[in-house]
C-alpha atoms as a PDB file:
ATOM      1  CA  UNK A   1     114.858  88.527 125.008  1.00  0.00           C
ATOM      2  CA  UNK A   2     112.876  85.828 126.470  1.00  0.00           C
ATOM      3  CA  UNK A   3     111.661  87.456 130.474  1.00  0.00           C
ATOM      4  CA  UNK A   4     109.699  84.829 132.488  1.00  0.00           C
ATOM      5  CA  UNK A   5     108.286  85.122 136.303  1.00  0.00           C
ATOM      6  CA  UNK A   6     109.108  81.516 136.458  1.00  0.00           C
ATOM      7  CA  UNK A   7     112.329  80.258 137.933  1.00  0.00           C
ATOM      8  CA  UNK A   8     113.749  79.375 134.374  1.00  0.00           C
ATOM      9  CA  UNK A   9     112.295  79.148 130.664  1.00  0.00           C
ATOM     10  CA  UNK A  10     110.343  76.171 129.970  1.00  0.00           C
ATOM     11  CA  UNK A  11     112.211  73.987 127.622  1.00  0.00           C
ATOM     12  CA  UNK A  12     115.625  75.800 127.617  1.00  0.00           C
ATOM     13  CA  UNK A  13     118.394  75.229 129.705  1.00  0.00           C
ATOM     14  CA  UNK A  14     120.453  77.525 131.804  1.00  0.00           C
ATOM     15  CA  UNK A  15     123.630  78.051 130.767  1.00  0.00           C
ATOM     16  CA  UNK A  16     124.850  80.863 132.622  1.00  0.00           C
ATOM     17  CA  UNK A  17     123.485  82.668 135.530  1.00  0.00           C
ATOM     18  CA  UNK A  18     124.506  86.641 134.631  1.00  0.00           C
ATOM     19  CA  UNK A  19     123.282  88.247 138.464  1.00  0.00           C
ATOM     20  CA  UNK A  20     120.260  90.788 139.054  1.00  0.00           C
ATOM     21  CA  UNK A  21     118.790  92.906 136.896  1.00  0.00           C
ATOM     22  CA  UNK A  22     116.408  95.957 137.379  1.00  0.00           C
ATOM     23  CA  UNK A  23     114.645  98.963 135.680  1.00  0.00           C
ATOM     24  CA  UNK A  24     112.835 101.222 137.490  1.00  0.00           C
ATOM     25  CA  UNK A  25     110.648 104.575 136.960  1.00  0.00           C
ATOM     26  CA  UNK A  26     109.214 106.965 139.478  1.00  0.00           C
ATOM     27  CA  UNK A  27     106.010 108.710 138.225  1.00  0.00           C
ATOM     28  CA  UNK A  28     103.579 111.583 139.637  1.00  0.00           C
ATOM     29  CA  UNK A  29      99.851 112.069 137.808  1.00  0.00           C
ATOM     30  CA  UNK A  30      99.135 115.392 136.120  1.00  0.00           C
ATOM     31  CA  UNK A  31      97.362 118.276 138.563  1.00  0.00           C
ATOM     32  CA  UNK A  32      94.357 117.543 135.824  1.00  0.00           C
ATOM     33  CA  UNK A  33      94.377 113.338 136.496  1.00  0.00           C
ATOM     34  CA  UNK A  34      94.683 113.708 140.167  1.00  0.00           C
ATOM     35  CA  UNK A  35      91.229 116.110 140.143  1.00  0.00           C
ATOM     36  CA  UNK A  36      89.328 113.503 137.831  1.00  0.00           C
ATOM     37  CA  UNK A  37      90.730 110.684 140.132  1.00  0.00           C
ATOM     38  CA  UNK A  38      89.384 112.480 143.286  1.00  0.00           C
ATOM     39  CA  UNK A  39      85.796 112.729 141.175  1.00  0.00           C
ATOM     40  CA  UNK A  40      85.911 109.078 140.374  1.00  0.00           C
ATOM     41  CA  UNK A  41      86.627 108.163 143.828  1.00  0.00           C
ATOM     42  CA  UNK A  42      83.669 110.225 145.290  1.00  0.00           C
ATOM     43  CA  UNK A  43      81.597 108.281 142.428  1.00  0.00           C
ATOM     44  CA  UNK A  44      83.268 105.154 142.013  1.00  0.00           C
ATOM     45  CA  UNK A  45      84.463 103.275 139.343  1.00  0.00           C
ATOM     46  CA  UNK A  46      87.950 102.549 137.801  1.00  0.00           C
ATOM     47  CA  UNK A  47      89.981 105.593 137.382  1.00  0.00           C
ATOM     48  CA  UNK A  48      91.235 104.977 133.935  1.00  0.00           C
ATOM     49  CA  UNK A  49      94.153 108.222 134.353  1.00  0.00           C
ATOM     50  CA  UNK A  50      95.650 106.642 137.071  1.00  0.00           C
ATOM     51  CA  UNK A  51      95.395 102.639 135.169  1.00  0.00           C
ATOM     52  CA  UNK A  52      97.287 104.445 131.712  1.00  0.00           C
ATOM     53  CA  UNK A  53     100.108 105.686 134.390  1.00  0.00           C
ATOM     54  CA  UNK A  54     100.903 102.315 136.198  1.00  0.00           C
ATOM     55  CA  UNK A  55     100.567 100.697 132.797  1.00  0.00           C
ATOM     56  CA  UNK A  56     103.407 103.253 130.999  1.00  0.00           C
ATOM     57  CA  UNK A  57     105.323 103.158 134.605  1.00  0.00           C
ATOM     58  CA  UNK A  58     105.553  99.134 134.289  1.00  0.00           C
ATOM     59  CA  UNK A  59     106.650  99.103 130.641  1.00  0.00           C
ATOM     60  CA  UNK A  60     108.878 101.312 131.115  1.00  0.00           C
ATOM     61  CA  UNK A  61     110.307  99.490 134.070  1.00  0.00           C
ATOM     62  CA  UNK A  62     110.252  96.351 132.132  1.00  0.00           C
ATOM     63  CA  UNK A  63     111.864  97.749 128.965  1.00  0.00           C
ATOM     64  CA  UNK A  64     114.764  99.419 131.414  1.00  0.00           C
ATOM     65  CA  UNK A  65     115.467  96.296 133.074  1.00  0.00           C
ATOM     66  CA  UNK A  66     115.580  94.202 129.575  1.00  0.00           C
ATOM     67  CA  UNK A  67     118.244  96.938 128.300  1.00  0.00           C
ATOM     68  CA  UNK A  68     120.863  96.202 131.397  1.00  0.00           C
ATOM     69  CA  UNK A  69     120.147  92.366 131.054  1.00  0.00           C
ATOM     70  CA  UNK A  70     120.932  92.845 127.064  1.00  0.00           C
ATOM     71  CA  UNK A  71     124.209  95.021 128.093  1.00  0.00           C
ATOM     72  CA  UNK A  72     125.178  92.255 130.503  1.00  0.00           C
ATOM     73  CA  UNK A  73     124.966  89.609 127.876  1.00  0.00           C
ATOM     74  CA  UNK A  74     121.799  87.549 128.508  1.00  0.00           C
ATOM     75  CA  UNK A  75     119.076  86.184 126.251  1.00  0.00           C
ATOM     76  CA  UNK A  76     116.508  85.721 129.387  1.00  0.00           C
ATOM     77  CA  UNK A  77     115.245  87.183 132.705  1.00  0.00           C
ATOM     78  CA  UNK A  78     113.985  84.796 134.834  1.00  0.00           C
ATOM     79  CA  UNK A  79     112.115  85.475 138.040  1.00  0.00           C
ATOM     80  CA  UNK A  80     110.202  88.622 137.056  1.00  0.00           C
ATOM     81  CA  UNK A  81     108.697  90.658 139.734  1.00  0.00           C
ATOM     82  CA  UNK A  82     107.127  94.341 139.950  1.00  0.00           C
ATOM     83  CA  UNK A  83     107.402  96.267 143.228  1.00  0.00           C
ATOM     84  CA  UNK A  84     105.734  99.508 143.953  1.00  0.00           C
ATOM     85  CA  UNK A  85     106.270 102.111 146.491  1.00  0.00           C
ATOM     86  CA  UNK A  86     104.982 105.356 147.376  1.00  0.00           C
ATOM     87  CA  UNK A  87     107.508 108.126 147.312  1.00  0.00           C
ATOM     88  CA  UNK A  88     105.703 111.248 148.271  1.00  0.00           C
ATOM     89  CA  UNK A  89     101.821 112.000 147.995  1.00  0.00           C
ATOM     90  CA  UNK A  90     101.065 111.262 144.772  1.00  0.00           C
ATOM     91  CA  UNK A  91     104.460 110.589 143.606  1.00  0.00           C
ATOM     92  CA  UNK A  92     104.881 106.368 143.233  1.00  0.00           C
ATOM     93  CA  UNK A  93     108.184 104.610 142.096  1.00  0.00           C
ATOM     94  CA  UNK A  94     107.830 101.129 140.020  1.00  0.00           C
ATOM     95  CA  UNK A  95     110.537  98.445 139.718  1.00  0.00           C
ATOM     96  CA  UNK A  96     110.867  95.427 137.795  1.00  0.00           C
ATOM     97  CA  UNK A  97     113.565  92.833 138.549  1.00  0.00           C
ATOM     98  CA  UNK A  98     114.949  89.569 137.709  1.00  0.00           C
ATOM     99  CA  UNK A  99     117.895  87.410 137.096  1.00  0.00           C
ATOM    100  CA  UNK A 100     119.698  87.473 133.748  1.00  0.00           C
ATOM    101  CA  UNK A 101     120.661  84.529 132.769  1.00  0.00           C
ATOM    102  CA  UNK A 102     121.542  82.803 129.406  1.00  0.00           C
ATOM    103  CA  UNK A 103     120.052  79.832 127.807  1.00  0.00           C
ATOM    104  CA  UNK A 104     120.361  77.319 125.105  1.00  0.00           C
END
């Protein structure tokens, strides 16, 4: 599966435009994460518990919206984006979407 943020894949053509795709995951830290977060924020510096998360939460997202383009019959996303959102304290959804298209 070829998944570009671009508008289509450099050196294929479009074929077929399939319609939107999206995966999405909503996440909350660990009690334990959200204390060593609060530490590193009186402190400073990155909070690496909190980096892992978003970093699981995206691939995830990513590999969920790949699945629905695959069970729609495409070969590409095109037009990746990531959106994030807050839910409830401490509580943050992340979604990845695109178009599924095919290409030759």
């Amino acid at each position: 599966m070829i998944v570009v943020t671009t508008d289509a894949v450099p050196g294929k053509q479009t074929l077929q435009t399939i319609g939107i795709v999206r995966g999405n995951t909503v996440r909350a830290a660990h009690a334990g994460h959200d204390m060593a977060a609060w530490f590193k924020n009186v402190v400073g510096g990155e909070i690496e518990e909190y980096t892992k998360l978003l970093a699981e939460s995206r691939e995830q997202a990513l590999d969920r919206m790949i699945a629905e383009a695959a069970a729609r019959g495409a070969n590409a996303v095109v037009g990746v984006r990531f959106v994030t959102s807050e839910i409830a304290s401490g509580c943050a959804e992340l979604l990845a979407y695109g178009t599924a298209v095919r290409v030759g």
